[in-house]
C-alpha atoms as a PDB file:
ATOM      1  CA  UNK A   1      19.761  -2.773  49.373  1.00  0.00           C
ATOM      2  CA  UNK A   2      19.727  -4.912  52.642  1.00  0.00           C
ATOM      3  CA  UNK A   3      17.435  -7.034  53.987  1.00  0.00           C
ATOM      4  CA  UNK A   4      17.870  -8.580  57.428  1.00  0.00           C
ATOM      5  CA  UNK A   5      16.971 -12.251  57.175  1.00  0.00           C
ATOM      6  CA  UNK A   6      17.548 -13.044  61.188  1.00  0.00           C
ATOM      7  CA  UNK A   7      17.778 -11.228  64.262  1.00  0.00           C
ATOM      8  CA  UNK A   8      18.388 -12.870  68.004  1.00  0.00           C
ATOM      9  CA  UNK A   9      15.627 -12.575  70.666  1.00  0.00           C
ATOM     10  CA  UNK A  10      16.844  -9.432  72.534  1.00  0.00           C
ATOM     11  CA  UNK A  11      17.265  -7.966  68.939  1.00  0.00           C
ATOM     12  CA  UNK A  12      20.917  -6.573  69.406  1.00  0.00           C
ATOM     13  CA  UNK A  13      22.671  -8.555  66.441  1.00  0.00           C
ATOM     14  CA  UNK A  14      20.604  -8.951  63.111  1.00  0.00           C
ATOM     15  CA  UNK A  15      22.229 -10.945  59.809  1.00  0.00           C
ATOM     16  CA  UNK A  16      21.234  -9.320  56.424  1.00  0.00           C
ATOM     17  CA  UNK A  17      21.980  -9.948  53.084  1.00  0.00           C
ATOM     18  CA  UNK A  18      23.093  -7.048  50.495  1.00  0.00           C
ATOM     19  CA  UNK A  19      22.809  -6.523  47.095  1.00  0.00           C
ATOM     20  CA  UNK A  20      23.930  -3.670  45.311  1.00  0.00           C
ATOM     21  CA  UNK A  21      24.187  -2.512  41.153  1.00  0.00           C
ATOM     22  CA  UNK A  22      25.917   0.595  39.367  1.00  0.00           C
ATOM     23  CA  UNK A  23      25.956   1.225  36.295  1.00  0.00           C
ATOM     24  CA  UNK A  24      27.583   4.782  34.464  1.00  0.00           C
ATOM     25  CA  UNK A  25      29.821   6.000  31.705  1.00  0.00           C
ATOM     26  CA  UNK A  26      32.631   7.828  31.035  1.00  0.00           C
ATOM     27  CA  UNK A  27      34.471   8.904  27.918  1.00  0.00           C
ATOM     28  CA  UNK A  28      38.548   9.068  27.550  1.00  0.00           C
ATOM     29  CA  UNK A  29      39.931  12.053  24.741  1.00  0.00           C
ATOM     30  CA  UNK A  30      42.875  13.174  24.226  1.00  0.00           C
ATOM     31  CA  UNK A  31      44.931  15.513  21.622  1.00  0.00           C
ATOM     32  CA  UNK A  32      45.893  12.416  19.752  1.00  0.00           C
ATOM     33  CA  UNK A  33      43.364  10.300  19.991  1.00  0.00           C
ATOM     34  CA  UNK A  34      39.864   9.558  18.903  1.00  0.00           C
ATOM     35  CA  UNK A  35      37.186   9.931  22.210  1.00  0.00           C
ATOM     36  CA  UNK A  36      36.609   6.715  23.395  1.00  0.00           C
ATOM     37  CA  UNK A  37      33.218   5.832  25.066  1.00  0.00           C
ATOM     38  CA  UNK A  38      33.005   3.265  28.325  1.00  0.00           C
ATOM     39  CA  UNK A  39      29.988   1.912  29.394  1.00  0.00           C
ATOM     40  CA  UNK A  40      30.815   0.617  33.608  1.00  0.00           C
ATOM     41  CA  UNK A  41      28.675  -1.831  35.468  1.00  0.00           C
ATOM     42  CA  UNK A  42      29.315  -2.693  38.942  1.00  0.00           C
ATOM     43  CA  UNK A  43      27.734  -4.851  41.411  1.00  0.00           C
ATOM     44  CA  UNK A  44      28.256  -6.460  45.374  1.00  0.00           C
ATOM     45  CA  UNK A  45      26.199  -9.602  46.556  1.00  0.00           C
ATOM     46  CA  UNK A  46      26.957 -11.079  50.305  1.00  0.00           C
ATOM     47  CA  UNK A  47      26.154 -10.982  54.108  1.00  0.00           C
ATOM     48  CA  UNK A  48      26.433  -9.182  56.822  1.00  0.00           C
ATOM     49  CA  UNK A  49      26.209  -8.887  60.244  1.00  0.00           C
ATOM     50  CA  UNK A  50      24.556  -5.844  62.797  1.00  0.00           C
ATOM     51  CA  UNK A  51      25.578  -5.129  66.441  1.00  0.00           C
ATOM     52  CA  UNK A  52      23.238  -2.700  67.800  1.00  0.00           C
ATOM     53  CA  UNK A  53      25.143  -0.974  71.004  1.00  0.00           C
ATOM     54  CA  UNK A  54      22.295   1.132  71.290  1.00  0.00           C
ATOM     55  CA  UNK A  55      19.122   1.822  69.704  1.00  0.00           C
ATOM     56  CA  UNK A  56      20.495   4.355  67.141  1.00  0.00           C
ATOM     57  CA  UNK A  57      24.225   3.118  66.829  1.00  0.00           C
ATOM     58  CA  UNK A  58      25.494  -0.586  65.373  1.00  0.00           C
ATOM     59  CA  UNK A  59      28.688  -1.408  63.720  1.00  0.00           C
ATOM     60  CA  UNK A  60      29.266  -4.379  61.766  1.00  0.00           C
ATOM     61  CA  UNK A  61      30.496  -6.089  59.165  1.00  0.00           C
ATOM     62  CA  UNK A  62      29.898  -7.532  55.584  1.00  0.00           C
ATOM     63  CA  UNK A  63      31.532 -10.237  53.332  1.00  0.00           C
ATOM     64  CA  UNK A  64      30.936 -11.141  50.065  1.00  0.00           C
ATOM     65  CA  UNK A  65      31.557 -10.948  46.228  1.00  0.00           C
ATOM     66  CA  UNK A  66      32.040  -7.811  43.986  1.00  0.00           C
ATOM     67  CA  UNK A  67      32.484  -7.590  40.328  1.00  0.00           C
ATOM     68  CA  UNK A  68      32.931  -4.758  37.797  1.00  0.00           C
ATOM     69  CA  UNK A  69      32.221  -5.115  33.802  1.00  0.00           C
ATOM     70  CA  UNK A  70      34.007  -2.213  31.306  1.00  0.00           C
ATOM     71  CA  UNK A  71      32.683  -1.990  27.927  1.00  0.00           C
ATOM     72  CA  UNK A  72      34.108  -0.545  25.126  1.00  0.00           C
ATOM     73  CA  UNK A  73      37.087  -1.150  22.329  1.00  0.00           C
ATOM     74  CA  UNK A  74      38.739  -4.148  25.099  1.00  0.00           C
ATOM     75  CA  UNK A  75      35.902  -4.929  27.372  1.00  0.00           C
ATOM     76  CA  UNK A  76      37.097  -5.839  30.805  1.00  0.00           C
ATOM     77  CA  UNK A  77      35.286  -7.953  33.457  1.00  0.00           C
ATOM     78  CA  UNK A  78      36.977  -8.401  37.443  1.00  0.00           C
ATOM     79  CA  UNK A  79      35.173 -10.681  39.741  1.00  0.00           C
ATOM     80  CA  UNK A  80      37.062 -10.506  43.338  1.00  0.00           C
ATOM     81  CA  UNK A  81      36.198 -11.037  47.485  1.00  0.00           C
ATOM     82  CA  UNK A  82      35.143  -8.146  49.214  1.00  0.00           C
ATOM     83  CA  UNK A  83      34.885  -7.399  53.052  1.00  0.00           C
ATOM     84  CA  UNK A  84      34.415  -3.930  55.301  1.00  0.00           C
ATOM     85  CA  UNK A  85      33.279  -2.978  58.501  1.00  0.00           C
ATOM     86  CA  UNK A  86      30.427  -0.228  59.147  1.00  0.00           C
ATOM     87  CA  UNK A  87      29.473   1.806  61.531  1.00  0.00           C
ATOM     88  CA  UNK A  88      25.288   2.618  61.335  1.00  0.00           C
ATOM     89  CA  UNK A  89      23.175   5.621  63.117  1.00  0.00           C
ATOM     90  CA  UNK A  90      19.782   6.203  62.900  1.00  0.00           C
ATOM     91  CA  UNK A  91      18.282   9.464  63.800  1.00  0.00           C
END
């Protein structure tokens, strides 16, 4: 989800902030193994930035923190930056 939380006067560059959760499962067999069961959570908290080149088309940017939680046997939890650049069109 984003929500733009300030926009300049002529409206051609907006900030937002984004938030975004996953959650899913997967299960790992083999011929020699018991099936093993992992629950996965994800989820992405930061800012961005919109430059609107036209009223359909902006690019941008976004910058912030994204972590990712395994459970099962060895639960595993990885908390790292993240950044990217977008390109948006509305139609």
């Amino acid at each position: 989800m984003r929500f733009r939380i300030a926009t300049t006067a002529d409206k051609d560059v907006e900030l937002f902030v984004q938030a975004d959760v996953g959650a899913g499962q997967s299960t790992l067999a083999g011929e020699n193994v018991e099936s093993v069961r992992l629950l996965r959570y994800t989820y992405f908290s930061g800012l961005g930035v919109n430059m609107w080149l036209h009223p359909q088309f902006a690019i941008g940017g976004r910058l912030g923190i994204r972590g990712e939680a395994i459970r099962g046997d060895a639960p595993v939890h990885t908390l790292r930056s993240d950044a990217g650049i977008h390109v948006l069109a509305v139609f």
